[in-house]
C-alpha atoms as a PDB file:
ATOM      1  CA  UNK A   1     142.123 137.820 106.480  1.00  0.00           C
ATOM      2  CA  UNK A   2     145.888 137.681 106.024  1.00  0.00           C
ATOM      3  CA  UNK A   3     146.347 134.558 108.603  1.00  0.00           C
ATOM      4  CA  UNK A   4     143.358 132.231 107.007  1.00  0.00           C
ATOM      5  CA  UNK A   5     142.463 133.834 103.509  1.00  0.00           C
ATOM      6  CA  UNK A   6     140.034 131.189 102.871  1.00  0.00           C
ATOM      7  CA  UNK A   7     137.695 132.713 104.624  1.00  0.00           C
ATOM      8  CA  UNK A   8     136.501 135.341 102.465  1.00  0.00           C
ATOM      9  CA  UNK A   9     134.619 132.242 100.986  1.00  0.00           C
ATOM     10  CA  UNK A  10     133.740 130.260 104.048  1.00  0.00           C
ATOM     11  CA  UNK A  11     129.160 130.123 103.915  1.00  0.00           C
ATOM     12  CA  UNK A  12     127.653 130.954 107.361  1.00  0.00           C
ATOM     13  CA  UNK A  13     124.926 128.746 109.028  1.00  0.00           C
ATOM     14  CA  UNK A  14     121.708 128.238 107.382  1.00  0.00           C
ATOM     15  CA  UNK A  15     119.181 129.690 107.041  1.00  0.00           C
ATOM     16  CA  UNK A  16     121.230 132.963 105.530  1.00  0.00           C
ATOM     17  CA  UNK A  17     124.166 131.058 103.978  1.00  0.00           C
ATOM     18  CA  UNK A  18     126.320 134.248 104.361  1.00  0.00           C
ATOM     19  CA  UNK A  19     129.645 135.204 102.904  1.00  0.00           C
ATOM     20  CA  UNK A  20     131.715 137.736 105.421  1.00  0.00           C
ATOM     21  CA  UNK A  21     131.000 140.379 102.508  1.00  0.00           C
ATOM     22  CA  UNK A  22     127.025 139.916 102.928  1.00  0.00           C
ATOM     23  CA  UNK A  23     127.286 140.259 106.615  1.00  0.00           C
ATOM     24  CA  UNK A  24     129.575 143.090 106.398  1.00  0.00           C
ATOM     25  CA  UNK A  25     127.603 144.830 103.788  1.00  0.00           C
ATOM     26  CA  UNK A  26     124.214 143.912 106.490  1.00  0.00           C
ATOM     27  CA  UNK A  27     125.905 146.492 108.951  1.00  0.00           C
ATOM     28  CA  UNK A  28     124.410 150.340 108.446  1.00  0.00           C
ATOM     29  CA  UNK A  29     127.502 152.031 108.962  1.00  0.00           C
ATOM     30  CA  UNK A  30     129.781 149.801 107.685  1.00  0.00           C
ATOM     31  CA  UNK A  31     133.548 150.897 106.816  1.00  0.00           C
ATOM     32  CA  UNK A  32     134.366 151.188 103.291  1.00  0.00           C
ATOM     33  CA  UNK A  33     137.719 150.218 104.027  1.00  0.00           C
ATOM     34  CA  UNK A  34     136.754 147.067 105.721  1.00  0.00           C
ATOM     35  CA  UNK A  35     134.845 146.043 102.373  1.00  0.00           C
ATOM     36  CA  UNK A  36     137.599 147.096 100.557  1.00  0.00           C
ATOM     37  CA  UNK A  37     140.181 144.821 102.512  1.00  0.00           C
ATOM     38  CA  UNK A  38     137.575 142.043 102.057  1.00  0.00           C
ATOM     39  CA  UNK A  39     137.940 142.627  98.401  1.00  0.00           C
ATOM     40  CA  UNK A  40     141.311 142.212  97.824  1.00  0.00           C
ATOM     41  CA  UNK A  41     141.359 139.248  99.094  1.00  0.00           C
ATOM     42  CA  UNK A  42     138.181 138.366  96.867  1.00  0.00           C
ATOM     43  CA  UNK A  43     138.076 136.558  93.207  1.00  0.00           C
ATOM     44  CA  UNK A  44     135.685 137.879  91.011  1.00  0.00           C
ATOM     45  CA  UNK A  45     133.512 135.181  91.550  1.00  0.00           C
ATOM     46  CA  UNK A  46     132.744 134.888  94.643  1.00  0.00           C
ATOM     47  CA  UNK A  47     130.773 138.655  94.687  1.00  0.00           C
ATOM     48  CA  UNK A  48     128.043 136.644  92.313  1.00  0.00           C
ATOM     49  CA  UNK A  49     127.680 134.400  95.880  1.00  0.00           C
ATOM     50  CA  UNK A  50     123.655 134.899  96.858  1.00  0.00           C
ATOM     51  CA  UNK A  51     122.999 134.401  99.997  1.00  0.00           C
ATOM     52  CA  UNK A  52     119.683 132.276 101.066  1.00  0.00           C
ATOM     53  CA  UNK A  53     117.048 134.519 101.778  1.00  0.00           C
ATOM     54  CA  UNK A  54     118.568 138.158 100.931  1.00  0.00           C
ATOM     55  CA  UNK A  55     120.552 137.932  97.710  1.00  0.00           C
ATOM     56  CA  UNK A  56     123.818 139.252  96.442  1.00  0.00           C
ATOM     57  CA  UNK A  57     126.293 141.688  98.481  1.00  0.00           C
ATOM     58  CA  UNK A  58     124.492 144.069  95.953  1.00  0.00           C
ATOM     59  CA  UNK A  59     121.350 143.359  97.245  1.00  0.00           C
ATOM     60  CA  UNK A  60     122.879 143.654 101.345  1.00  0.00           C
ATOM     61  CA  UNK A  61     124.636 146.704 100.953  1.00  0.00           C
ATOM     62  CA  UNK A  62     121.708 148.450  98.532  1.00  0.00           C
ATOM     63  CA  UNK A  63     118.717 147.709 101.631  1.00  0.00           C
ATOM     64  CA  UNK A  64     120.911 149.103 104.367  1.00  0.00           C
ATOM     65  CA  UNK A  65     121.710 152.264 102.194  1.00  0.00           C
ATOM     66  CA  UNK A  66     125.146 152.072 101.697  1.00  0.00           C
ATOM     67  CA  UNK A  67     126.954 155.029 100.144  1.00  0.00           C
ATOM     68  CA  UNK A  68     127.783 155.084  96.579  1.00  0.00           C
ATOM     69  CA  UNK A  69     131.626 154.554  97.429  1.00  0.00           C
ATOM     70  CA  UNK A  70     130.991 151.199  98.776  1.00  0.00           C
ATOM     71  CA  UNK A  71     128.493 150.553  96.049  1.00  0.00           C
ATOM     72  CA  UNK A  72     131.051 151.639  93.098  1.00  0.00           C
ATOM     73  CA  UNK A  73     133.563 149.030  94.912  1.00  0.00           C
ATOM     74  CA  UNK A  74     131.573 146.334  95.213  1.00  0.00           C
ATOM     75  CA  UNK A  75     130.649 146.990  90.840  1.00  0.00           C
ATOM     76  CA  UNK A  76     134.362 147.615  90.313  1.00  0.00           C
ATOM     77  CA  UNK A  77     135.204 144.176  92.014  1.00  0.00           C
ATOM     78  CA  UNK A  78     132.325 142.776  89.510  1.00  0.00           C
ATOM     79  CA  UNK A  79     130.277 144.326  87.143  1.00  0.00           C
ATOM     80  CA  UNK A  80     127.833 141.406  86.778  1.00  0.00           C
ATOM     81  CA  UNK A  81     126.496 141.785  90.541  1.00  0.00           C
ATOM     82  CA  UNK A  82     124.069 144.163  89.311  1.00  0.00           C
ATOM     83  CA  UNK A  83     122.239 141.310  86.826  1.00  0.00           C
ATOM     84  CA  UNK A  84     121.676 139.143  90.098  1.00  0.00           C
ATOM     85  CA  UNK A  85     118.363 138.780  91.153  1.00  0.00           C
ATOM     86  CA  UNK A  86     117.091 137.468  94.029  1.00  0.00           C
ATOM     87  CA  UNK A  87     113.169 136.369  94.882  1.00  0.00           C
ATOM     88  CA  UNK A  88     110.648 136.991  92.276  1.00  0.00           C
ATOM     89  CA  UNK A  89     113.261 138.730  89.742  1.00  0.00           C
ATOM     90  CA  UNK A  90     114.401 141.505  92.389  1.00  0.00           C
ATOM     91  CA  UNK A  91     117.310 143.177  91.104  1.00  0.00           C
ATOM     92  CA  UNK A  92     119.458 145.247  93.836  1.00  0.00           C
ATOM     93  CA  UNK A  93     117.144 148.153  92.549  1.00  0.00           C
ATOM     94  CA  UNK A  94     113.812 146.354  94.057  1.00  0.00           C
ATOM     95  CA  UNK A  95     115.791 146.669  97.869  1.00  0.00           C
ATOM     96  CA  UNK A  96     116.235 149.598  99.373  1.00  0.00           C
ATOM     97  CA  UNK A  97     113.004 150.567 100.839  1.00  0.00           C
ATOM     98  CA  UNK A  98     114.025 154.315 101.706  1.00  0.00           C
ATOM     99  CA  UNK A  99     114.598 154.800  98.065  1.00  0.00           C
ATOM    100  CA  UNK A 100     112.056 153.593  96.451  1.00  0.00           C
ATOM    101  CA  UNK A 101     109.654 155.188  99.064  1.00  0.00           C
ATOM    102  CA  UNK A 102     111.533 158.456  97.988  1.00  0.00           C
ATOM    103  CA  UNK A 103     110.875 157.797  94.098  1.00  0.00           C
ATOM    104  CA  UNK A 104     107.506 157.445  95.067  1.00  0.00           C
ATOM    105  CA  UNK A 105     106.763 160.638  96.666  1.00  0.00           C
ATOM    106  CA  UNK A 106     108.510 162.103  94.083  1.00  0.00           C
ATOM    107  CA  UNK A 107     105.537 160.670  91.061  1.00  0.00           C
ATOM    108  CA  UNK A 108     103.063 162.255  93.672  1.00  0.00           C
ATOM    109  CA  UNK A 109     104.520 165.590  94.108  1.00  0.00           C
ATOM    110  CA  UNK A 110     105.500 165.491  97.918  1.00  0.00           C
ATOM    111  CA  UNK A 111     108.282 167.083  98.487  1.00  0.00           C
ATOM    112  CA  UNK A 112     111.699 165.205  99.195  1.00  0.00           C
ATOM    113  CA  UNK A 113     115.118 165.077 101.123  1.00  0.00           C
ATOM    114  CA  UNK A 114     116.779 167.006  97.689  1.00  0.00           C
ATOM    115  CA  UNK A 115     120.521 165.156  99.107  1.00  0.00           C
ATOM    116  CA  UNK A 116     119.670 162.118 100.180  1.00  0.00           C
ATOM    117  CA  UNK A 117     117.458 161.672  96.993  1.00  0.00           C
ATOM    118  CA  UNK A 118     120.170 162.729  94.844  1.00  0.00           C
ATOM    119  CA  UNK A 119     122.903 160.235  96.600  1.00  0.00           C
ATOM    120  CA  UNK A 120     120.311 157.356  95.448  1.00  0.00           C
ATOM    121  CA  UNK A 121     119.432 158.663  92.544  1.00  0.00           C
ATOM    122  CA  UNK A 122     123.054 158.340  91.835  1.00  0.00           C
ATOM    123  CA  UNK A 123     123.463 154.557  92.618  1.00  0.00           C
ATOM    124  CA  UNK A 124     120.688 153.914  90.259  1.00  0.00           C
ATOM    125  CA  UNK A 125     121.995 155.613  87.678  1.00  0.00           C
ATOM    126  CA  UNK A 126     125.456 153.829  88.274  1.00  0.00           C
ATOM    127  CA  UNK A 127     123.371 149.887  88.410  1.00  0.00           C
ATOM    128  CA  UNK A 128     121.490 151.170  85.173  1.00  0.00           C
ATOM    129  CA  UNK A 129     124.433 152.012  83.263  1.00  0.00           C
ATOM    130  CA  UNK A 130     126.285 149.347  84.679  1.00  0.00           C
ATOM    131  CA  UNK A 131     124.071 146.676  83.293  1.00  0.00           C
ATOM    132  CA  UNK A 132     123.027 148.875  80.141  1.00  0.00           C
ATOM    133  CA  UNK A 133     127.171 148.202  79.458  1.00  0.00           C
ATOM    134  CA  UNK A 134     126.964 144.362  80.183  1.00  0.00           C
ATOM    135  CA  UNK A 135     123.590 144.215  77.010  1.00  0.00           C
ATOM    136  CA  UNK A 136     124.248 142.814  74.142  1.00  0.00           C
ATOM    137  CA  UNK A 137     122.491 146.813  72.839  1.00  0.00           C
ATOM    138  CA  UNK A 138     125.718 148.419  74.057  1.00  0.00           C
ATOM    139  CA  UNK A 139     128.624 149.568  72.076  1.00  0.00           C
ATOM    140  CA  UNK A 140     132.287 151.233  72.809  1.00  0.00           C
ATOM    141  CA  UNK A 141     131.265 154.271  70.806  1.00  0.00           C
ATOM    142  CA  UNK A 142     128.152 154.992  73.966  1.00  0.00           C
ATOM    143  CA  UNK A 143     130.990 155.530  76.459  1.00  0.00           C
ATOM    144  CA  UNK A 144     131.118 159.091  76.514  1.00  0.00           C
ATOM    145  CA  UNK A 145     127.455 159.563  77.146  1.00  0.00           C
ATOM    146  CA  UNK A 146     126.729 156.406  79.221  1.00  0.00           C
ATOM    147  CA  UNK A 147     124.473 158.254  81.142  1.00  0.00           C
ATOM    148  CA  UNK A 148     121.913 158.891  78.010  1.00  0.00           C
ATOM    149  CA  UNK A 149     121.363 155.416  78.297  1.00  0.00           C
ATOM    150  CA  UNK A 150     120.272 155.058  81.642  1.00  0.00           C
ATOM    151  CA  UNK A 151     116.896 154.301  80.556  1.00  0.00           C
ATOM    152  CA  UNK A 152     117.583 151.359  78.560  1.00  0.00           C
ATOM    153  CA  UNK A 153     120.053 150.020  81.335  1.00  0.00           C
ATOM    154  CA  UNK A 154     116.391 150.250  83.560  1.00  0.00           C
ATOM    155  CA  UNK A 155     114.416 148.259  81.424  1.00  0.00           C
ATOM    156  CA  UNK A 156     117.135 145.997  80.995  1.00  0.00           C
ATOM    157  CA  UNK A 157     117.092 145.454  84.680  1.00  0.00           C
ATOM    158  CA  UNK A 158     113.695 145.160  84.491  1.00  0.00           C
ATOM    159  CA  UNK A 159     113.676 147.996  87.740  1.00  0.00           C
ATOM    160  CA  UNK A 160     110.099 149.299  88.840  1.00  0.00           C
ATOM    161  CA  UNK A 161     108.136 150.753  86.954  1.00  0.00           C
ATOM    162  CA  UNK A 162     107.874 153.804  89.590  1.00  0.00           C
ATOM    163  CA  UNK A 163     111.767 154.048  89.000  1.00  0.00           C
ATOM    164  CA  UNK A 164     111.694 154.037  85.238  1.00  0.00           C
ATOM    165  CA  UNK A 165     108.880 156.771  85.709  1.00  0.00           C
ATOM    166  CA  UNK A 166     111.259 158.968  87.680  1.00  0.00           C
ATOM    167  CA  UNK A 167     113.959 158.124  84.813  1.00  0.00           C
ATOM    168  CA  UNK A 168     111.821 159.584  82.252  1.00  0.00           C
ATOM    169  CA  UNK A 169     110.514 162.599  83.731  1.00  0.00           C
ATOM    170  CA  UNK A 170     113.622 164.042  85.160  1.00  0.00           C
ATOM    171  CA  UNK A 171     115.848 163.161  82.184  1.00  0.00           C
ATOM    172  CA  UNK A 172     113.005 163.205  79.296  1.00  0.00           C
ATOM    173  CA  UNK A 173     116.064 163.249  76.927  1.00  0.00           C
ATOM    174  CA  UNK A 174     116.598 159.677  77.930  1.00  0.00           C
ATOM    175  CA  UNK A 175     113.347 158.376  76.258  1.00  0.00           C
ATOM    176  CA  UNK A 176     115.152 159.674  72.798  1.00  0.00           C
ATOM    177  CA  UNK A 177     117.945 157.852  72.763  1.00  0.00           C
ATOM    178  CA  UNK A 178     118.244 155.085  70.571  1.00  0.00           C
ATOM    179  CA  UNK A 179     120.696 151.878  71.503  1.00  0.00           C
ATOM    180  CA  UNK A 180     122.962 150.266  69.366  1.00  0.00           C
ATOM    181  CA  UNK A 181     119.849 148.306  67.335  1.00  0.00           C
ATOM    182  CA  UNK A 182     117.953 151.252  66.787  1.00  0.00           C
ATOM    183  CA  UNK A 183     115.715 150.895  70.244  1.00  0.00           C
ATOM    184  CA  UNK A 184     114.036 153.527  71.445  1.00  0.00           C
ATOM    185  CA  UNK A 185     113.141 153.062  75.302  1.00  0.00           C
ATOM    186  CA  UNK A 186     109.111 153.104  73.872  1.00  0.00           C
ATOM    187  CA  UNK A 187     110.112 149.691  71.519  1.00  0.00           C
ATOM    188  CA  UNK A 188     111.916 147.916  74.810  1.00  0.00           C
ATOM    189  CA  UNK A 189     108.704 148.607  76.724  1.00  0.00           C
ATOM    190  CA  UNK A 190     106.433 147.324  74.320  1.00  0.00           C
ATOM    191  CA  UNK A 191     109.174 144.086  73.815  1.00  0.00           C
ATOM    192  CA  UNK A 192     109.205 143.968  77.769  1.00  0.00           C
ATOM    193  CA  UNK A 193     105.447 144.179  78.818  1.00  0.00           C
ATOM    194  CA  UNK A 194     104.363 141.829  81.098  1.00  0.00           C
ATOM    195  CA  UNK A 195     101.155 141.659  79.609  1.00  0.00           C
ATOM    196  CA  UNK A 196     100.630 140.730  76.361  1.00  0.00           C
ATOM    197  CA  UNK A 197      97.813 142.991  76.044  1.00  0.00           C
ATOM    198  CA  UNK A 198      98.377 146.021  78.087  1.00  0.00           C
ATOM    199  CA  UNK A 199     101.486 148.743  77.594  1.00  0.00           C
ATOM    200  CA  UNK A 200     103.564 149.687  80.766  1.00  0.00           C
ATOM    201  CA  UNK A 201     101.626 152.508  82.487  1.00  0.00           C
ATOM    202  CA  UNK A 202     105.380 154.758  81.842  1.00  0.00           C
ATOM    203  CA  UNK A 203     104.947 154.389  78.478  1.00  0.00           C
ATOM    204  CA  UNK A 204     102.605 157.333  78.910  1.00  0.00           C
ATOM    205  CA  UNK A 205     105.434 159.221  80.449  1.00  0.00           C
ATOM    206  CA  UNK A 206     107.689 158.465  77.750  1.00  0.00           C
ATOM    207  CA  UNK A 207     105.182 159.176  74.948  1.00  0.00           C
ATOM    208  CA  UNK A 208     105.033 162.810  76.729  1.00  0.00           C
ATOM    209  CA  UNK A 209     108.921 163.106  76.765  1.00  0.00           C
ATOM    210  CA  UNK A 210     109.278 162.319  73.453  1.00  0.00           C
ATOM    211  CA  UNK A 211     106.544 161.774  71.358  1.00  0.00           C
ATOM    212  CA  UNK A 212     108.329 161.069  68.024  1.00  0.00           C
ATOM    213  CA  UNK A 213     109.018 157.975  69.185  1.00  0.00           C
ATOM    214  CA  UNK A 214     105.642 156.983  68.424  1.00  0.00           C
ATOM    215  CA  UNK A 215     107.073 157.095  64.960  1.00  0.00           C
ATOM    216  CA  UNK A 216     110.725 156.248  65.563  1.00  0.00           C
ATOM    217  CA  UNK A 217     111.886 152.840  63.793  1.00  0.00           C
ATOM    218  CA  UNK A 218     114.483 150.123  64.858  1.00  0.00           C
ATOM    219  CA  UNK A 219     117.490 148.609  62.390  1.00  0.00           C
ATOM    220  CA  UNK A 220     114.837 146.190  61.481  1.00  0.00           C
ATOM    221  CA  UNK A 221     112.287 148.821  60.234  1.00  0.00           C
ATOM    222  CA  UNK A 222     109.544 148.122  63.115  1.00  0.00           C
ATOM    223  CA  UNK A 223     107.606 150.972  64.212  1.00  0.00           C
ATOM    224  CA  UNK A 224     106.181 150.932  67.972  1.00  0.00           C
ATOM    225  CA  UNK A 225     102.761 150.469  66.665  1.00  0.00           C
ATOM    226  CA  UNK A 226     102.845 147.492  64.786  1.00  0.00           C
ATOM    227  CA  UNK A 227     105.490 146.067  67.495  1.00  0.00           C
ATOM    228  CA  UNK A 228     102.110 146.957  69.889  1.00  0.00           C
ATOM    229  CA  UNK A 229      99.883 145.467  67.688  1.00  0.00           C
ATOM    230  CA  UNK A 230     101.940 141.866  67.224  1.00  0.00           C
ATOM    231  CA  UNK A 231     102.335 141.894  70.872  1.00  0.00           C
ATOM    232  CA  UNK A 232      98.564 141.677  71.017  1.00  0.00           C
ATOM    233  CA  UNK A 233      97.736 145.292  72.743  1.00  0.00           C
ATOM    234  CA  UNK A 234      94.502 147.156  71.482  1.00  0.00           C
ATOM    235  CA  UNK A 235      93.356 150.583  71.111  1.00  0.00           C
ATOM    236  CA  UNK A 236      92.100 151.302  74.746  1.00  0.00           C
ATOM    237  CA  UNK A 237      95.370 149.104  76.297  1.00  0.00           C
ATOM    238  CA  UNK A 238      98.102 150.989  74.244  1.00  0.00           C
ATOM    239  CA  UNK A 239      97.470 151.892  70.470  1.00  0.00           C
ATOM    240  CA  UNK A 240      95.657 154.964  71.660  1.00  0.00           C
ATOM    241  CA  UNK A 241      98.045 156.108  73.205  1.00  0.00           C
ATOM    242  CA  UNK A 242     100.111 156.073  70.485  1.00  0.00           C
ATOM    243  CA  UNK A 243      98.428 156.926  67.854  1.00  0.00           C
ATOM    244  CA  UNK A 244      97.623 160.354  70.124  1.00  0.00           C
ATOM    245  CA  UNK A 245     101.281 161.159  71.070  1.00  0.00           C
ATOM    246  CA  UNK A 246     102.132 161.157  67.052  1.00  0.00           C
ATOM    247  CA  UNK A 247      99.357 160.763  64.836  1.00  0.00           C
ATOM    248  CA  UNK A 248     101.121 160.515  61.799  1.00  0.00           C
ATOM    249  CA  UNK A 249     101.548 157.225  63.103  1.00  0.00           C
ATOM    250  CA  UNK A 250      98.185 155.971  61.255  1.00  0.00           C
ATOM    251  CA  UNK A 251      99.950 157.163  57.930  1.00  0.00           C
ATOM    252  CA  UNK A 252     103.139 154.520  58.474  1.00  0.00           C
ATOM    253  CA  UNK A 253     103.232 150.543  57.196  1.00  0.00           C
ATOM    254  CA  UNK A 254     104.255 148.190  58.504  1.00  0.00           C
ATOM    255  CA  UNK A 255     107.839 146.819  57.690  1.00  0.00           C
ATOM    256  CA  UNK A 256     106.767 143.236  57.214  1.00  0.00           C
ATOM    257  CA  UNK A 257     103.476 143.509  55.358  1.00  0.00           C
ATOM    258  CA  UNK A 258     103.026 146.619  54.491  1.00  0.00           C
ATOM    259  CA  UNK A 259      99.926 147.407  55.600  1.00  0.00           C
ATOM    260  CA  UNK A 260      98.671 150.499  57.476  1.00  0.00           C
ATOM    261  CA  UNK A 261      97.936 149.968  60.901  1.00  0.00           C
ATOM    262  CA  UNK A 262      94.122 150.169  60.711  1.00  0.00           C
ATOM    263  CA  UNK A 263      95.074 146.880  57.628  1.00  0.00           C
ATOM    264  CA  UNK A 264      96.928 145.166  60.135  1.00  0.00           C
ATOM    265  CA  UNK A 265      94.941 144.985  62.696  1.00  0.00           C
ATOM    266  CA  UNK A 266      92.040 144.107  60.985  1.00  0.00           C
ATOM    267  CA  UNK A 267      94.214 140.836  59.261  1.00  0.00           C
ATOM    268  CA  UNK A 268      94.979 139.506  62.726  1.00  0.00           C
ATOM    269  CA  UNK A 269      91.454 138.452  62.762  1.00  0.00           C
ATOM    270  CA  UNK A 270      90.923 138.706  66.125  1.00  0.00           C
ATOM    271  CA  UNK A 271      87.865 140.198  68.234  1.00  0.00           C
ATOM    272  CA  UNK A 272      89.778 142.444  69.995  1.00  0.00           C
ATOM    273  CA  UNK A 273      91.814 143.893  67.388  1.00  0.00           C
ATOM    274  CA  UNK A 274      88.946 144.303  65.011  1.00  0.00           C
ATOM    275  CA  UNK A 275      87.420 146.988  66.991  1.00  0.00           C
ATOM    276  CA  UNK A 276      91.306 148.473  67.433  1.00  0.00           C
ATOM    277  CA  UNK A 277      91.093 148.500  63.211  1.00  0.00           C
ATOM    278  CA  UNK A 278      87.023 150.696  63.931  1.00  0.00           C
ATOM    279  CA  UNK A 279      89.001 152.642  65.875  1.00  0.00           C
ATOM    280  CA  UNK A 280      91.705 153.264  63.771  1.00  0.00           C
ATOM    281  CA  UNK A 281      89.755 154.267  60.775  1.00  0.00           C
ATOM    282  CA  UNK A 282      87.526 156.431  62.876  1.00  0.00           C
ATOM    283  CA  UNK A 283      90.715 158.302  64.161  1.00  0.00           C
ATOM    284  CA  UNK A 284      90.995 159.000  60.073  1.00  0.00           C
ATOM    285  CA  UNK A 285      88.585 157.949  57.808  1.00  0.00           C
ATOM    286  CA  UNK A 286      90.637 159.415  54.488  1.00  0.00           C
ATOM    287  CA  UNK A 287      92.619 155.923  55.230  1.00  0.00           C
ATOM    288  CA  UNK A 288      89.664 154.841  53.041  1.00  0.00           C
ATOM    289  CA  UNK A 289      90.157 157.342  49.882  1.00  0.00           C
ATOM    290  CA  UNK A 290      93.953 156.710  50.199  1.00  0.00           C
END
C-alpha cells in the first residue's frame, strides 16, 4: 500500500467490480489489522464504493460474519456505509444469513447459540444506532441512551421485519421511546407500511410491549389511529388491533378534524372504511349518546 497508494481505489474485473477492501472483507477470517492498514490509506469516500453484484464493504464483511471490531472500523472510517443498500433495498442487515437464521429461531422458540447470538445481536444494534444518528429524528441530547433508540434506527433502515420483532420483544422498552418529533416506533410503522392497507405484522409485538402507544401522539398531535386510518388500513388489517391494545383510543379526535375515529372513518367515504366506522361504533355504542 505504501509503494502504489492508489490502489486502495483501483476496481477489479467485472463482473464484481471490487475494491481491495470488498475482497478483503470477502475472506472469513480476515485480519482486522489488514482492514485497518487498508483504511488508513482510505478517504472517506471510497467505503460508500458498491461493488457489482454484492454491495458495500458493509454488506462483504456483514455475510461472511465478521466480528464487531472489524465492523466498528469499517463505521468509524464512515458512518454512512450503513444507509447503502444493495439489490431490492438490502441494507447490510438483509446479509448475513447465519444471523438472520438465528433471529428466526429465536421468534419460534428454538433454542440458540446464547454467544454467537449475542456478538450479532451486537452489530445490529451498532448499524441501528448508527443510522438512527445519521435521521433527520436524532438529536445531541439522545447520546447518552443511543441504545433506546435502536428501534427507530431499524425502521429507519427499513431491516426485516423478523429483526425488528426480535428488537421489540427483547428490549420492549424500545417500543416507548419517542424520537426527537414525538415518534413512537408504532407511528414509524404505520408511516413505513408497505401496504397501504395492512399494518406490519410487529406492530402486534409492539402494541404488546407498550400498549399506550396506541394512544401516544407526535409534535404534530396525530394519534396512531387516525395516522392508520389516512394511510387507508381498516379494522380487520390494523385498527383492531389498536383499538384492543388501548381502547380509550375510540374516545380520542383526531388532530386535524376533530372527529372521533368511528366520524372519521365514516367521512372517508369509502367501502372499506365504512364497515371499519360499524365496527367502531359496535366496539362502543355510547359514541352515539356522547
Amino acid at each position: 500500500v505504501q509503494l502504489y497508494p492508489e490502489a486502495r481505489c483501483v476496481l477489479g474485473s467485472a463482473p464484481y467490480c471490487h475494491l481491495p477492501l470488498h475482497v478483503l472483507c470477502e475472506v472469513q477470517d480476515h485480519s482486522l489489522c489488514k482492514v485497518q492498514i487498508l483504511l488508513e490509506h482510505m478517504r472517506p469516500d471510497d467505503l460508500l464504493v458498491t461493488s457489482h453484484l454484492r454491495g458495500s464493504v458493509l454488506h462483504h464483511a456483514y455475510r461472511k460474519q465478521a466480528r464487531i471490531s472489524t465492523i466498528q472500523e469499517l463505521i468509524r472510517a464512515n458512518p454512512k456505509t450503513v444507509l447503502l443498500s444493495h439489490h431490492y433495498q438490502h441494507t447490510p442487515l438483509h446479509a448475513e444469513q447465519y444471523g438472520l437464521m438465528q433471529v428466526r429461531y429465536n421468534l419460534k422458540g428454538i433454542k440458540v447459540d446464547e454467544s454467537r447470538f449475542q456478538e450479532y445481536w451486537a452489530k445490529v444494534v451498532l448499524i441501528a444506532t448508527t443510522a438512527f444518528k445519521l435521521s433527520e429524528n436524532y438529536h445531541r441530547a439522545m447520546e447518552g441512551n443511543i441504545e433506546d433508540y435502536t428501534l427507530h434506527g431499524l425502521q429507519f433502515l427499513h431491516a426485516p421485519y423478523s429483526i425488528q420483532r426480535v428488537a421489540t420483544r427483547l428490549n420492549p422498552k424500545w417500543a416507548s421511546t419517542p424520537d426527537s418529533q414525538g415518534n413512537y416506533p408504532l407511528h414509524n410503522a404505520i408511516r413505513e407500511a408497505p401496504s397501504q392497507n395492512k399494518l406490519p405484522p410487529f406492530v402486534k409485538d409492539i402494541l404488546s410491549a407498550f400498549p399506550e402507544a396506541a394512544m401516544e401522539r407526535n409534535t404534530q398531535g396525530e394519534a396512531p389511529i387516525f395516522a392508520a386510518m389516512r394511510k387507508g388500513m381498516t379494522w380487520e388489517k390494523g385498527i383492531k388491533d389498536i383499538v384492543r391494545a388501548h381502547p380509550e383510543s375510540l374516545y380520542s379526535t383526531d388532530q386535524q378534524t376533530g372527529l372521533c375515529p368511528f366520524l372519521l372513518a365514516a367521512s372517508l367515504n369509502e367501502e372499506a372504511t365504512m364497515e371499519t366506522s360499524y365496527q367502531l361504533l359496535c366496539a362502543n355504542p355510547s359514541l352515539l349518546k356522547a
